[in-house]
N, C-alpha and C. Protein backbone atom coordinates (compact mmCIF):
# COMPACT_ATOMS: atom_id res chain seq x y z
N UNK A 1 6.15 -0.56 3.06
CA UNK A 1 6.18 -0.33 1.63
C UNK A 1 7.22 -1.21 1.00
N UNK A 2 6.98 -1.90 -0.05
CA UNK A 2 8.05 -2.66 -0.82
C UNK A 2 8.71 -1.87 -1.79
N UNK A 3 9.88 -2.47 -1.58
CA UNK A 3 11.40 -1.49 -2.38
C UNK A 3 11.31 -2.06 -3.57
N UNK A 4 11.88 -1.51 -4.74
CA UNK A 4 11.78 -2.19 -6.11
C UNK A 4 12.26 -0.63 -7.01
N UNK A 5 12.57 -1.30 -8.38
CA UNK A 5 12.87 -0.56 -9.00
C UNK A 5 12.16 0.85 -9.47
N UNK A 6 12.56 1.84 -9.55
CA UNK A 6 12.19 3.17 -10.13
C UNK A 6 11.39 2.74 -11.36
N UNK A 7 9.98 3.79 -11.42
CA UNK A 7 9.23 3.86 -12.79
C UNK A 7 9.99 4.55 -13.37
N UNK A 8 10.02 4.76 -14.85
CA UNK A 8 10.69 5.40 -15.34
C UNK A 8 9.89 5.66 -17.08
N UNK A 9 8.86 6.39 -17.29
CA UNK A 9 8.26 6.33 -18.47
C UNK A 9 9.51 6.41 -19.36
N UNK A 10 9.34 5.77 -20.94
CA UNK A 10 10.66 5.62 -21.53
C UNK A 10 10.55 6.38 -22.72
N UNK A 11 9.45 7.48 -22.89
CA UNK A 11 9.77 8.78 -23.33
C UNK A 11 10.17 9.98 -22.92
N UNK A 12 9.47 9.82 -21.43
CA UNK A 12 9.75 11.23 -21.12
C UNK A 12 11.04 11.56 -20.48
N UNK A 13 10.93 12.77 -20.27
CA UNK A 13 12.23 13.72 -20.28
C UNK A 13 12.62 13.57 -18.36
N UNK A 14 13.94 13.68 -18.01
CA UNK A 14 13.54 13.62 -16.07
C UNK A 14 14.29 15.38 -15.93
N UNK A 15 12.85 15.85 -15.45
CA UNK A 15 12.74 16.89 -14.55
C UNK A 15 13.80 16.85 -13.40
N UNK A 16 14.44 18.11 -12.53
CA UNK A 16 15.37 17.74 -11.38
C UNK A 16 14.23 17.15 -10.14
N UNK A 17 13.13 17.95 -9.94
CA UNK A 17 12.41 17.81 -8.73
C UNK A 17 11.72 16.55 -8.88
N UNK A 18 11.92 15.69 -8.25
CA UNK A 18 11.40 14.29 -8.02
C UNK A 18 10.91 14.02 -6.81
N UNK A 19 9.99 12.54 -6.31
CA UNK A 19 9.19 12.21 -5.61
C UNK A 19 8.85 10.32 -5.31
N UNK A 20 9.10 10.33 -4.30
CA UNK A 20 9.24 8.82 -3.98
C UNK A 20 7.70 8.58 -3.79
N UNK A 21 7.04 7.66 -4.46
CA UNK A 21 5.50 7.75 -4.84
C UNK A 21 5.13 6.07 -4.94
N UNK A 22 3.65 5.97 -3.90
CA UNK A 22 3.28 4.55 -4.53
C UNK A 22 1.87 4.56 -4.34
N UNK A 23 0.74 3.62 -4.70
CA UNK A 23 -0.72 3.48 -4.52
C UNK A 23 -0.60 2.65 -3.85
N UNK A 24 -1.71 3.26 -2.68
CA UNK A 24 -1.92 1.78 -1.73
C UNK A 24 -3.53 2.03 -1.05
N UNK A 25 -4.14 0.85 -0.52
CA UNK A 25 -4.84 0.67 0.66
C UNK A 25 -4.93 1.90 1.85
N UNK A 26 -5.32 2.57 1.93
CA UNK A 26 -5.08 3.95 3.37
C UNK A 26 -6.33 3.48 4.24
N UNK A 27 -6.41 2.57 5.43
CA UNK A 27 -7.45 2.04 6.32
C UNK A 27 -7.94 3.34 7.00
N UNK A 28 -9.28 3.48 7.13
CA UNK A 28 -9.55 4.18 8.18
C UNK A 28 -9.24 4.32 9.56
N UNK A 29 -9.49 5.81 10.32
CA UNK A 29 -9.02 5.67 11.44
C UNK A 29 -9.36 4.64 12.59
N UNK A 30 -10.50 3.79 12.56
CA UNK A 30 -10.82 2.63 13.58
C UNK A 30 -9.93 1.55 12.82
N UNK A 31 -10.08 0.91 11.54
CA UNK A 31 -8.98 0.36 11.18
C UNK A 31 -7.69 0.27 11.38
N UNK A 32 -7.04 1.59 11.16
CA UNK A 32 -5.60 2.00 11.96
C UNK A 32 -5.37 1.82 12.70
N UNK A 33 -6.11 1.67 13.91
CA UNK A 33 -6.36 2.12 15.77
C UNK A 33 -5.98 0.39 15.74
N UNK A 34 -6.98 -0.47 14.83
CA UNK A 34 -6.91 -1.80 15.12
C UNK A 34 -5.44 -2.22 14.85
N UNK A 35 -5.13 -2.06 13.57
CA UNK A 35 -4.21 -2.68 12.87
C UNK A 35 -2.79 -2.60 14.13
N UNK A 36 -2.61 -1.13 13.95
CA UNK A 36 -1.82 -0.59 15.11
C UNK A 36 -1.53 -1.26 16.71
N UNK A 37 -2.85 -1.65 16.97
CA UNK A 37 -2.72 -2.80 18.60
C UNK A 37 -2.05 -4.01 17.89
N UNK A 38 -2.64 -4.44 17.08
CA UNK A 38 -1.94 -6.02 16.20
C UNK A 38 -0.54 -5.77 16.33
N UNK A 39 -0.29 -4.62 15.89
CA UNK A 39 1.07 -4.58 15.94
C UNK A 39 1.99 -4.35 16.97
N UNK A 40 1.29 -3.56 18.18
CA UNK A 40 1.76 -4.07 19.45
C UNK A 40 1.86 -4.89 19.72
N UNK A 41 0.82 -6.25 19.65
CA UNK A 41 1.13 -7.16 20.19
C UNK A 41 2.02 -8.19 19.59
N UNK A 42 2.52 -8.37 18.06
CA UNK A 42 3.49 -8.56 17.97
C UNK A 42 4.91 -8.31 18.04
N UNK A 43 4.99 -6.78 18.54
CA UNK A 43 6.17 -6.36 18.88
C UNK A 43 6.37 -6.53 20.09
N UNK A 44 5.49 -7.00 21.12
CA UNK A 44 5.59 -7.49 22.71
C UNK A 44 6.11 -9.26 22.52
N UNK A 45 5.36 -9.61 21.52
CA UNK A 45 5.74 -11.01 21.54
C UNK A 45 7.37 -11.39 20.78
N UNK A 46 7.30 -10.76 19.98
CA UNK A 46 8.68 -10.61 18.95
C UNK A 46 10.12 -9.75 19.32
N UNK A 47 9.50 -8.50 19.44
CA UNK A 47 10.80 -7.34 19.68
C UNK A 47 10.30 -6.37 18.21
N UNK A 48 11.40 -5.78 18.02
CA UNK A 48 11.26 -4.71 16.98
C UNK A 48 11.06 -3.59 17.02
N UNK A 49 10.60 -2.78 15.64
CA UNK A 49 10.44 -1.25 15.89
C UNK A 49 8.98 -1.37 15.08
N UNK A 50 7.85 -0.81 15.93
CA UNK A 50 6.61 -0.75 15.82
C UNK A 50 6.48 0.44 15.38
N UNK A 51 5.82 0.08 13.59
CA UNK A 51 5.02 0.97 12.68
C UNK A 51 3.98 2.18 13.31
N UNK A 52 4.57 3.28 13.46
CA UNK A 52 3.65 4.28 13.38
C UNK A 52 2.31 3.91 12.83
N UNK A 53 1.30 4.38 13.59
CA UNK A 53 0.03 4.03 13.73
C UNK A 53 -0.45 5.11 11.93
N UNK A 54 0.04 6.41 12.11
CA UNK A 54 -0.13 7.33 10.42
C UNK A 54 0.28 6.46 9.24
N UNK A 55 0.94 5.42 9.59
CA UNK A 55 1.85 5.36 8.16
C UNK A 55 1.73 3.82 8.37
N UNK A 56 0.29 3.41 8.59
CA UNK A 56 0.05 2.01 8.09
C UNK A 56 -0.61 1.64 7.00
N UNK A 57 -0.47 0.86 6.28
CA UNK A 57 -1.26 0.71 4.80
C UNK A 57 -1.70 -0.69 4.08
N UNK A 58 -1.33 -0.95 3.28
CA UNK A 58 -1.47 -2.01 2.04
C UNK A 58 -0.75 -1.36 0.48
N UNK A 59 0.23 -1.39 0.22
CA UNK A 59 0.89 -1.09 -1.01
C UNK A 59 0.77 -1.90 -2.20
N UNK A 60 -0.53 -1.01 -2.88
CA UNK A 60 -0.62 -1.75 -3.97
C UNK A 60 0.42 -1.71 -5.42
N UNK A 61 1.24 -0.50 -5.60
CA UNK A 61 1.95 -0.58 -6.42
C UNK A 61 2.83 0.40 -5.88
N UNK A 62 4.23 0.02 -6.12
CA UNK A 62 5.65 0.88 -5.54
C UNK A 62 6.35 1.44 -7.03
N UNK A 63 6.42 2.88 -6.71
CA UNK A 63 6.74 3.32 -7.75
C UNK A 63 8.04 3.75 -8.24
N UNK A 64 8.83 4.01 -6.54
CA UNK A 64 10.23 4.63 -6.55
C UNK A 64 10.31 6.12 -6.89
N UNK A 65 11.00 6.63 -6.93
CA UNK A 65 11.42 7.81 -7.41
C UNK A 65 10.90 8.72 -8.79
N UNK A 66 10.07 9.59 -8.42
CA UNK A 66 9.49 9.51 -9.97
C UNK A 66 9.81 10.98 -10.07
N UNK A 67 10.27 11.68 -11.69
CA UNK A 67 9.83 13.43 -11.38
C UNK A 67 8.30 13.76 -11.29
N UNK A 68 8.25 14.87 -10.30
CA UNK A 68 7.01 15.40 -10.29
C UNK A 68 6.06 16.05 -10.95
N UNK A 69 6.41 15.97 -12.25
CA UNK A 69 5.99 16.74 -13.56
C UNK A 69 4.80 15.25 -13.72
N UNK A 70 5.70 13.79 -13.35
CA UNK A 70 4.74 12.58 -13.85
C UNK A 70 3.26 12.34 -13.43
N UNK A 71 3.46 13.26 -11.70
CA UNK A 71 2.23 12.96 -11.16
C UNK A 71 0.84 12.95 -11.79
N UNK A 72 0.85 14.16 -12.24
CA UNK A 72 -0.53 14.27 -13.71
C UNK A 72 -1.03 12.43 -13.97
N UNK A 73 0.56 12.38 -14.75
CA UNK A 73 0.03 10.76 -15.77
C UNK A 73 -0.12 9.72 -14.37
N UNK A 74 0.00 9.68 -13.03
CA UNK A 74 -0.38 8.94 -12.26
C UNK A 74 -2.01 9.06 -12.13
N UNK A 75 -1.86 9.76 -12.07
CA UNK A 75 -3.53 10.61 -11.50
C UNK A 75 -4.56 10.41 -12.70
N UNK A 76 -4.19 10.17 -13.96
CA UNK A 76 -4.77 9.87 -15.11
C UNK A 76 -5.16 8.52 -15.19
N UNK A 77 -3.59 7.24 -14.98
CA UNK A 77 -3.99 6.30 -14.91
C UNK A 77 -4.86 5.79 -13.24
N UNK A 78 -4.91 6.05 -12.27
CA UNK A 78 -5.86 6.13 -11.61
C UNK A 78 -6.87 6.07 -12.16
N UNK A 79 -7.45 7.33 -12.41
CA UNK A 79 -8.81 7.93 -12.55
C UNK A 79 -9.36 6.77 -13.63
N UNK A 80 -8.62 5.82 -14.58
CA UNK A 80 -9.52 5.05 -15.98
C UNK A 80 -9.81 3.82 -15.11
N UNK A 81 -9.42 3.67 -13.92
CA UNK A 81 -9.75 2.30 -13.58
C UNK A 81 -11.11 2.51 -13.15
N UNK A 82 -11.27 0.83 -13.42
CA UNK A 82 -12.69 0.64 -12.82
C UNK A 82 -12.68 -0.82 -11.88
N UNK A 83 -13.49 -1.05 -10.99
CA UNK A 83 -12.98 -1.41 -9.90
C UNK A 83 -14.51 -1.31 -8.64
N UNK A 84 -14.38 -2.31 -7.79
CA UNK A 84 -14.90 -2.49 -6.73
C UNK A 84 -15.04 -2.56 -5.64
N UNK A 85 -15.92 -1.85 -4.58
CA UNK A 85 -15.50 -2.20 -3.12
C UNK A 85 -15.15 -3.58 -2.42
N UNK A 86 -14.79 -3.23 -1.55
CA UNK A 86 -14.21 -4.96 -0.96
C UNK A 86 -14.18 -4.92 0.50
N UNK A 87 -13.91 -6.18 1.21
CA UNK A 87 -14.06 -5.97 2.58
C UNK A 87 -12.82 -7.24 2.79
N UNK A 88 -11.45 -6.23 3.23
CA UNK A 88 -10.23 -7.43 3.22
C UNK A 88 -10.46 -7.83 4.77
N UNK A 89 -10.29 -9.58 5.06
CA UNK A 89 -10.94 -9.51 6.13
C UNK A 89 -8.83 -10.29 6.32
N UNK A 90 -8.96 -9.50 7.36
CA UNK A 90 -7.21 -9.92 7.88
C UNK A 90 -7.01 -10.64 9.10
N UNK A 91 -6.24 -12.23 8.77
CA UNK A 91 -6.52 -13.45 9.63
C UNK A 91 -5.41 -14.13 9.69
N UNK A 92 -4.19 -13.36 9.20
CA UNK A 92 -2.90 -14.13 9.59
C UNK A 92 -1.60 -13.14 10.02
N UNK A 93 -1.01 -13.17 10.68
CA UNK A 93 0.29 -12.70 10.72
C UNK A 93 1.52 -13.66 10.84
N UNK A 94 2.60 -13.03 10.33
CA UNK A 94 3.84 -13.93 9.49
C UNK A 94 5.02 -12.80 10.00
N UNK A 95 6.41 -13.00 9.24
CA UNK A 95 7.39 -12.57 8.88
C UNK A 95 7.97 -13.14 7.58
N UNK A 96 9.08 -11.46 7.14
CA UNK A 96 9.80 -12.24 6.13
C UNK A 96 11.17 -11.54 6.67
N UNK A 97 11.77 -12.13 5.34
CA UNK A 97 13.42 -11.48 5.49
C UNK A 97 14.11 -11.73 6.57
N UNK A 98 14.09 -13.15 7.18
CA UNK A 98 14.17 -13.46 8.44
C UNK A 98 13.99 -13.22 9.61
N UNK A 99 12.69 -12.82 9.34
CA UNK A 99 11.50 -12.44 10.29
C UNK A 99 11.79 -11.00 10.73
N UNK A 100 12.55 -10.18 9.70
CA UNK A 100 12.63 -9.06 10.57
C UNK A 100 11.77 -8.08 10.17
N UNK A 101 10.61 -8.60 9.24
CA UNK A 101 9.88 -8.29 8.84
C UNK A 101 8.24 -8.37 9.29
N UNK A 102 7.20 -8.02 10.90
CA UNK A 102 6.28 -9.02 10.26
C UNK A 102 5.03 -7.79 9.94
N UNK A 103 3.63 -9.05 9.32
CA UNK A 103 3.28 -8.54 8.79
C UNK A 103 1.59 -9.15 8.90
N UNK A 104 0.48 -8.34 8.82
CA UNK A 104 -0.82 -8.81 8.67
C UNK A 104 -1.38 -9.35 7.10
N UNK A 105 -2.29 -10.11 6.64
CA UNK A 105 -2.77 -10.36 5.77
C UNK A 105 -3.43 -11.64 5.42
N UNK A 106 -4.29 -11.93 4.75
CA UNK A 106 -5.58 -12.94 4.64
C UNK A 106 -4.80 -14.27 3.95
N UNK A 107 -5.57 -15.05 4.49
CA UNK A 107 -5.87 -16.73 3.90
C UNK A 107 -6.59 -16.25 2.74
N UNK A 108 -7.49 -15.32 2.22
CA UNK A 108 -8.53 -15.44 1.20
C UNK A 108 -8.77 -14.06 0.74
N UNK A 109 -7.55 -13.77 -0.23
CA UNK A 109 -7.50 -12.92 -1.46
C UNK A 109 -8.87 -12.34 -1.76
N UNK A 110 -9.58 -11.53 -1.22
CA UNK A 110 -11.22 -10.89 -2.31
C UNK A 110 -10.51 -10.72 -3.16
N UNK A 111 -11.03 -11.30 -4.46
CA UNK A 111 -11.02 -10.96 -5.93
C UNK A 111 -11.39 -9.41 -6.45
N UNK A 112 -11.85 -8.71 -5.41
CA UNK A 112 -12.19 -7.53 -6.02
C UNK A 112 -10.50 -6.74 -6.00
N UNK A 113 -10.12 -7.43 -4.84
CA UNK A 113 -8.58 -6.57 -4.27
C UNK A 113 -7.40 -7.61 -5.78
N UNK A 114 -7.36 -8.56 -5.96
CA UNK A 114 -6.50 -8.71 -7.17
C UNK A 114 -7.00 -8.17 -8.44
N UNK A 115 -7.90 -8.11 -8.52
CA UNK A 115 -8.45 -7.58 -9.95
C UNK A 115 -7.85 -6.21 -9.67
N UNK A 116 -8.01 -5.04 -8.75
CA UNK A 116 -7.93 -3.86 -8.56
C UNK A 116 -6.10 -3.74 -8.88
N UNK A 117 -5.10 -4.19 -8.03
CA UNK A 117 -3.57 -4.47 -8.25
C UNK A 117 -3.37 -4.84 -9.70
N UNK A 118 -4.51 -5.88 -10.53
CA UNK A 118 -3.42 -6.20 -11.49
C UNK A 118 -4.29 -4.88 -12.49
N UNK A 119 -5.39 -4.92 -12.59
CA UNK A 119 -5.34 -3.26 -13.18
C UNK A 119 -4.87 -2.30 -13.09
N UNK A 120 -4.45 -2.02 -12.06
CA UNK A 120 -3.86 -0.97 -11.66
C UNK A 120 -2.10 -1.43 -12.19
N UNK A 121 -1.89 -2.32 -11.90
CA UNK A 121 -0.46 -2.91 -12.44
C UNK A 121 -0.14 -2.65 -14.07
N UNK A 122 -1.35 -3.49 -14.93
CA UNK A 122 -1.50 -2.95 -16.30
C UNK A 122 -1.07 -1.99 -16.93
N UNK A 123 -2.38 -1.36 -15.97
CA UNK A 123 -2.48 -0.15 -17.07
C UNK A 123 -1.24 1.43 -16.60
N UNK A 124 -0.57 1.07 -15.53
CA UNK A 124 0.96 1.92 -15.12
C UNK A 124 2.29 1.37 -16.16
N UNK A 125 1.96 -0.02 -16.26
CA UNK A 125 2.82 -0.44 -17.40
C UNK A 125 2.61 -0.02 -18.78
N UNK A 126 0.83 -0.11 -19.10
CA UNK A 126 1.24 0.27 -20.76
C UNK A 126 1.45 2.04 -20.64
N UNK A 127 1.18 2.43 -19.74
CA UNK A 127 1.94 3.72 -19.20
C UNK A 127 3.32 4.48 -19.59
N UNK A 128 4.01 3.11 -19.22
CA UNK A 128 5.40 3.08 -19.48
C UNK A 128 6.24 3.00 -17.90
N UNK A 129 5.48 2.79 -16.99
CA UNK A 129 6.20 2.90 -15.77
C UNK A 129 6.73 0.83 -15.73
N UNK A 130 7.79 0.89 -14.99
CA UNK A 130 8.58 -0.62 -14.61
C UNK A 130 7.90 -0.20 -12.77
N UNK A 131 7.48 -1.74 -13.12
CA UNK A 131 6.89 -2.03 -11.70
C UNK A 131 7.83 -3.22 -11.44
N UNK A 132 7.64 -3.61 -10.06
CA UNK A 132 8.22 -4.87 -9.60
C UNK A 132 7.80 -6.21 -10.47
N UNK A 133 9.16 -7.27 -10.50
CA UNK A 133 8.15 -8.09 -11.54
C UNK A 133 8.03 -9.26 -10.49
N UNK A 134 8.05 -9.09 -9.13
CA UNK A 134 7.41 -10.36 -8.30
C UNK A 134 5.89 -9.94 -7.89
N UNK A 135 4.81 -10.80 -7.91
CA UNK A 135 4.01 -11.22 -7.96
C UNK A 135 2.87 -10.21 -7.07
N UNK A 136 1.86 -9.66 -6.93
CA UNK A 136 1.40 -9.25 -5.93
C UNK A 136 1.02 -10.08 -4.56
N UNK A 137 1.67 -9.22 -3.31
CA UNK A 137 1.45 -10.22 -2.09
C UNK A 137 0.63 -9.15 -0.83
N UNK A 138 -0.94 -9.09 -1.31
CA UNK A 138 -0.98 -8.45 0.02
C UNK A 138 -0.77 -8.43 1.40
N UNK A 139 -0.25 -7.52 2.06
CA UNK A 139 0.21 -7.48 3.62
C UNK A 139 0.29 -6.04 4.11
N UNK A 140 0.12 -6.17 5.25
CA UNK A 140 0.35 -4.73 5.46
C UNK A 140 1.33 -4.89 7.02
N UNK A 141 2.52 -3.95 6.69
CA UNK A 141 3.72 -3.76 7.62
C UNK A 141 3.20 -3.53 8.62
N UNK A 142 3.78 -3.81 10.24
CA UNK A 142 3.27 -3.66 11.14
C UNK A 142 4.03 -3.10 12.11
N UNK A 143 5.49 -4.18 12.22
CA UNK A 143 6.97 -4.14 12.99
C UNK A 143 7.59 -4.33 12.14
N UNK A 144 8.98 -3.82 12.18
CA UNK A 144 10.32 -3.74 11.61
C UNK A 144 11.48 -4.26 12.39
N UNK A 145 12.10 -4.94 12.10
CA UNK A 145 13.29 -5.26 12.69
C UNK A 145 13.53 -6.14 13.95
N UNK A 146 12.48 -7.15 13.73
CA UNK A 146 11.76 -8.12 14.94
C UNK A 146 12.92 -9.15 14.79
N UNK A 147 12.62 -9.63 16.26
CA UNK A 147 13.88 -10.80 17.13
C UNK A 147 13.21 -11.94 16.80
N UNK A 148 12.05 -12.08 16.26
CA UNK A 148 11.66 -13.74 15.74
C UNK A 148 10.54 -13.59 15.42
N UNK A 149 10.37 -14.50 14.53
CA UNK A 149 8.76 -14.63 13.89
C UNK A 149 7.38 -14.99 14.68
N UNK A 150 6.41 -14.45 14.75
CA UNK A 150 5.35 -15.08 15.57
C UNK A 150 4.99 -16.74 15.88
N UNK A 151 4.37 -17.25 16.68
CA UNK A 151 4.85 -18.39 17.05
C UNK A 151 3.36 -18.82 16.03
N UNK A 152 2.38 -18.02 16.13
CA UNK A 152 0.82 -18.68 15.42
C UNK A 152 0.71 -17.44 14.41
N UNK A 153 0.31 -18.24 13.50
CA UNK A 153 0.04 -17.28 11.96
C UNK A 153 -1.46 -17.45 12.08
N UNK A 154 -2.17 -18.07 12.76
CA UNK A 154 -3.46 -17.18 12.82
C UNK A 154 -3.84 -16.50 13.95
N UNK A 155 -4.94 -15.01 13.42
CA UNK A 155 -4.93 -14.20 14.60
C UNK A 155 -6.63 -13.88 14.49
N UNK A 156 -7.07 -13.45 15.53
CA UNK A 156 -8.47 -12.97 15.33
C UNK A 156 -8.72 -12.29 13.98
N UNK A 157 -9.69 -12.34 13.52
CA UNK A 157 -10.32 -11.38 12.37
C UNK A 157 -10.21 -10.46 12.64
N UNK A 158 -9.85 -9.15 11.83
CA UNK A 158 -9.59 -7.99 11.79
C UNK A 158 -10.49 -7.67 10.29
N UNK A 159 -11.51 -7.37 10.04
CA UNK A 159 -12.72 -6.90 8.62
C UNK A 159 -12.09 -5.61 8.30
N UNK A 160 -11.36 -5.23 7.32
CA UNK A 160 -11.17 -3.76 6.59
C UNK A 160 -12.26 -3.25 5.38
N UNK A 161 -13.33 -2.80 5.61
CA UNK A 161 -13.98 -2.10 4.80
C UNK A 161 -13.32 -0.97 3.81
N UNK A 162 -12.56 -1.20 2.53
CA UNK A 162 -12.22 -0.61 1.71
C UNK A 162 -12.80 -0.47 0.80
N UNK A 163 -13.17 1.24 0.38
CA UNK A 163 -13.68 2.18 -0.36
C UNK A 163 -13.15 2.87 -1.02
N UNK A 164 -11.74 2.92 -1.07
CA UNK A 164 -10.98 3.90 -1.74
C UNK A 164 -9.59 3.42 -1.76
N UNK A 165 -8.53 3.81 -2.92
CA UNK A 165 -7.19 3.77 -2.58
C UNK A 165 -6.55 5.15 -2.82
N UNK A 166 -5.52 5.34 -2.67
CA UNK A 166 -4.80 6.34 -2.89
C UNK A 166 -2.92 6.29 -3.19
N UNK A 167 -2.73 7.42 -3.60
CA UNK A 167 -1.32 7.85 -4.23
C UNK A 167 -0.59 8.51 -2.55
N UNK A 168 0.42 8.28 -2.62
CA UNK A 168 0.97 8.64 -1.86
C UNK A 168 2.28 9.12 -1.84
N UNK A 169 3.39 10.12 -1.14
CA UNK A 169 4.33 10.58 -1.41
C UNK A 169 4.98 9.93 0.02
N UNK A 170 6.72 9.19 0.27
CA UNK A 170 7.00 9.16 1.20
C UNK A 170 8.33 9.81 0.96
N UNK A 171 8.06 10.91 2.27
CA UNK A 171 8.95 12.12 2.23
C UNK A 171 9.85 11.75 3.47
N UNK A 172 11.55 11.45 3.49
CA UNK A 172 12.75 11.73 4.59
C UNK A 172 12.52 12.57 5.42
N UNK A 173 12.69 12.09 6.56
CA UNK A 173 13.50 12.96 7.88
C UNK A 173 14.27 12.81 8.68
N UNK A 174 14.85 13.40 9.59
CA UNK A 174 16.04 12.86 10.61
C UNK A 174 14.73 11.92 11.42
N UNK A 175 14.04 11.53 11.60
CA UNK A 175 13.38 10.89 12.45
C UNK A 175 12.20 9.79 11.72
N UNK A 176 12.66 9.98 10.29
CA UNK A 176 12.50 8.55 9.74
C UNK A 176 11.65 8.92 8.36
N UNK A 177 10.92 8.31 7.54
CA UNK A 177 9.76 8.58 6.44
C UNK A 177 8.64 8.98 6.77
N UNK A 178 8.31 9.88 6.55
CA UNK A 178 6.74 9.96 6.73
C UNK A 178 5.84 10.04 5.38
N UNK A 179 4.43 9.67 5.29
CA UNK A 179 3.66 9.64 4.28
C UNK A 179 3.14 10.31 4.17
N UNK A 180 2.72 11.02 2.94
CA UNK A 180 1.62 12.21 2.39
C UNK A 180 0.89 11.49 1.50
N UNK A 181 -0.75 11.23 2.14
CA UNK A 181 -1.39 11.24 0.87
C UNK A 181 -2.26 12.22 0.03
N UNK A 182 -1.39 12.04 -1.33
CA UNK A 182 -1.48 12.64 -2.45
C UNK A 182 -3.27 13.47 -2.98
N UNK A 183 -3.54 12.09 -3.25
CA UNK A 183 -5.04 11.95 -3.97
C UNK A 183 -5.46 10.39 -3.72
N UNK A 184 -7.25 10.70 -3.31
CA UNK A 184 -7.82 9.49 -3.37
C UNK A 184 -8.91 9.19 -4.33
N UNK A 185 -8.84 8.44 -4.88
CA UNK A 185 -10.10 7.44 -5.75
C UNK A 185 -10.88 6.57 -5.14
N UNK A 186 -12.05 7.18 -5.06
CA UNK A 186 -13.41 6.33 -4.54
C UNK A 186 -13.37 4.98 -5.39
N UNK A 187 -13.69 3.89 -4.77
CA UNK A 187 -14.05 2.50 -5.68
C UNK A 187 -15.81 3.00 -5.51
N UNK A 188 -15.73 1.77 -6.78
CA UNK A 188 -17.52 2.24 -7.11
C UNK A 188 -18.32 0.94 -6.62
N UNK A 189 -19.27 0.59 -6.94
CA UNK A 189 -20.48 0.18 -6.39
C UNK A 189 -20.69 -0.91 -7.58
N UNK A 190 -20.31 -2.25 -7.31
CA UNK A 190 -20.80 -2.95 -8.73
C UNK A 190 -19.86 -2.54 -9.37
N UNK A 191 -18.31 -2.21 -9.50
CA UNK A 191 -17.52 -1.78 -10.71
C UNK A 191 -17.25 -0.56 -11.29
N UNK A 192 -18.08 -0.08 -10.64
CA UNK A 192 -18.21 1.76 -10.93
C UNK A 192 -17.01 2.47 -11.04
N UNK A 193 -16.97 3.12 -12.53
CA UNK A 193 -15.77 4.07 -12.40
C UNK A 193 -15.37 4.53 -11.20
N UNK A 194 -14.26 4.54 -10.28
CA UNK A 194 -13.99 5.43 -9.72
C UNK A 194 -14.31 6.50 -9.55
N UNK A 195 -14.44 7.90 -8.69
CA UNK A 195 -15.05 9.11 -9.04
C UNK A 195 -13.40 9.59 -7.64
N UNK A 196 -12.87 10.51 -8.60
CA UNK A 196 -11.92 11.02 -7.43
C UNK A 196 -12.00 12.03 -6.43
N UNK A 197 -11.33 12.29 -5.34
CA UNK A 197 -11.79 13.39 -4.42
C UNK A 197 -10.25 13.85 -3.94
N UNK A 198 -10.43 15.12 -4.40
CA UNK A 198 -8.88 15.93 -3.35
C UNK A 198 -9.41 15.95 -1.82
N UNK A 199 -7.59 15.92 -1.34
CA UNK A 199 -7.81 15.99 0.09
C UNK A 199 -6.73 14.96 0.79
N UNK A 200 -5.83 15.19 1.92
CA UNK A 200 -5.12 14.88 2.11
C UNK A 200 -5.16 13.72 3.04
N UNK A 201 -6.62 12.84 3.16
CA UNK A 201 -6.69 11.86 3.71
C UNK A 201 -7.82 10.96 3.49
């Protein structure tokens, strides 16, 4: 998940009970299973601390700390987007932050997946929420805290069939963050409103 500043709508009032909250990508479980070996095998080749297989993703927007009274207006701006399925096909792995970072993600952006981020980016801003103001970069975390960067940035195809994104809560523990997801929004067919579904996965 990328760190960045707190939303902060610039009318409303802050509630005490708050919530560290962002929208992202949630791969299915054969997806996961995949993503998850990728990431073994860069943590065999590299070093590091290898991403829990639950708490792998694509973070489309980082929200920071929000009160929980806001969730509603998350769930609102969700629900107006409109938006398309996509199939992110994932063909490179990298590092950042001097490599202690690495990470999966494509040579070739689907347009359905930037259109979806910068809408979704939009319309949280005329919202009133402050998003990050660097650029969208899809990737999805794999290892943490790696001894060197991979030696080849290309890797077999990995095809993610994405149908949905979701809100998510990442909740502290003595044994590290874990993720709750919130609520998911179906992508539609040809552009199709969204249609949302409760349920915690």
């Amino acid at each position: 998940m990328n760190e960045g500043s707190s939303a902060a709508p610039r009318s409303a009032s802050m509630p005490a009970e708050r919530m560290r909250v962002f929208f992202a990508l949630w791969p299915d479980a054969a997806t996961a299973a995949a993503l998850h070996a990728r990431g073994r095998t860069l943590r065999a080749e590299c070093g590091g601390r290898l991403m829990r297989r639950e708490t792998v993703h694509m973070t489309l927007a980082f929200l920071g700390d929000v009160p929980a009274s806001w969730l509603a207006v998350l769930e609102e701006v969700a629900g107006a987007l409109h938006a398309e399925r996509f199939v992110l096909e994932l063909d490179r792995v990298g590092g950042w932050h001097g490599h202690r970072v690495l990470w999966a993600g494509c040579e070739t952006v689907p347009a359905a997946l930037q259109a979806l981020a910068a809408e979704l980016g939009a319309r949280l801003h005329a919202a009133g929420f402050e998003l990050e103001a660097r650029a969208f970069n899809p990737h999805v975390t794999l290892v943490r805290n790696a001894l060197r960067s991979p030696r080849q940035a290309e890797t077999p195809l990995l095809r993610w069939p994405v149908a949905s994104f979701v809100l998510v809560a990442s909740e502290r523990s003595a044994d590290g963050a874990h993720y709750r997801v919130l609520e998911r929004w179906s992508l539609g067919e040809g552009g199709a409103a969204p249609v949302r579904s409760r349920g915690p996965n």
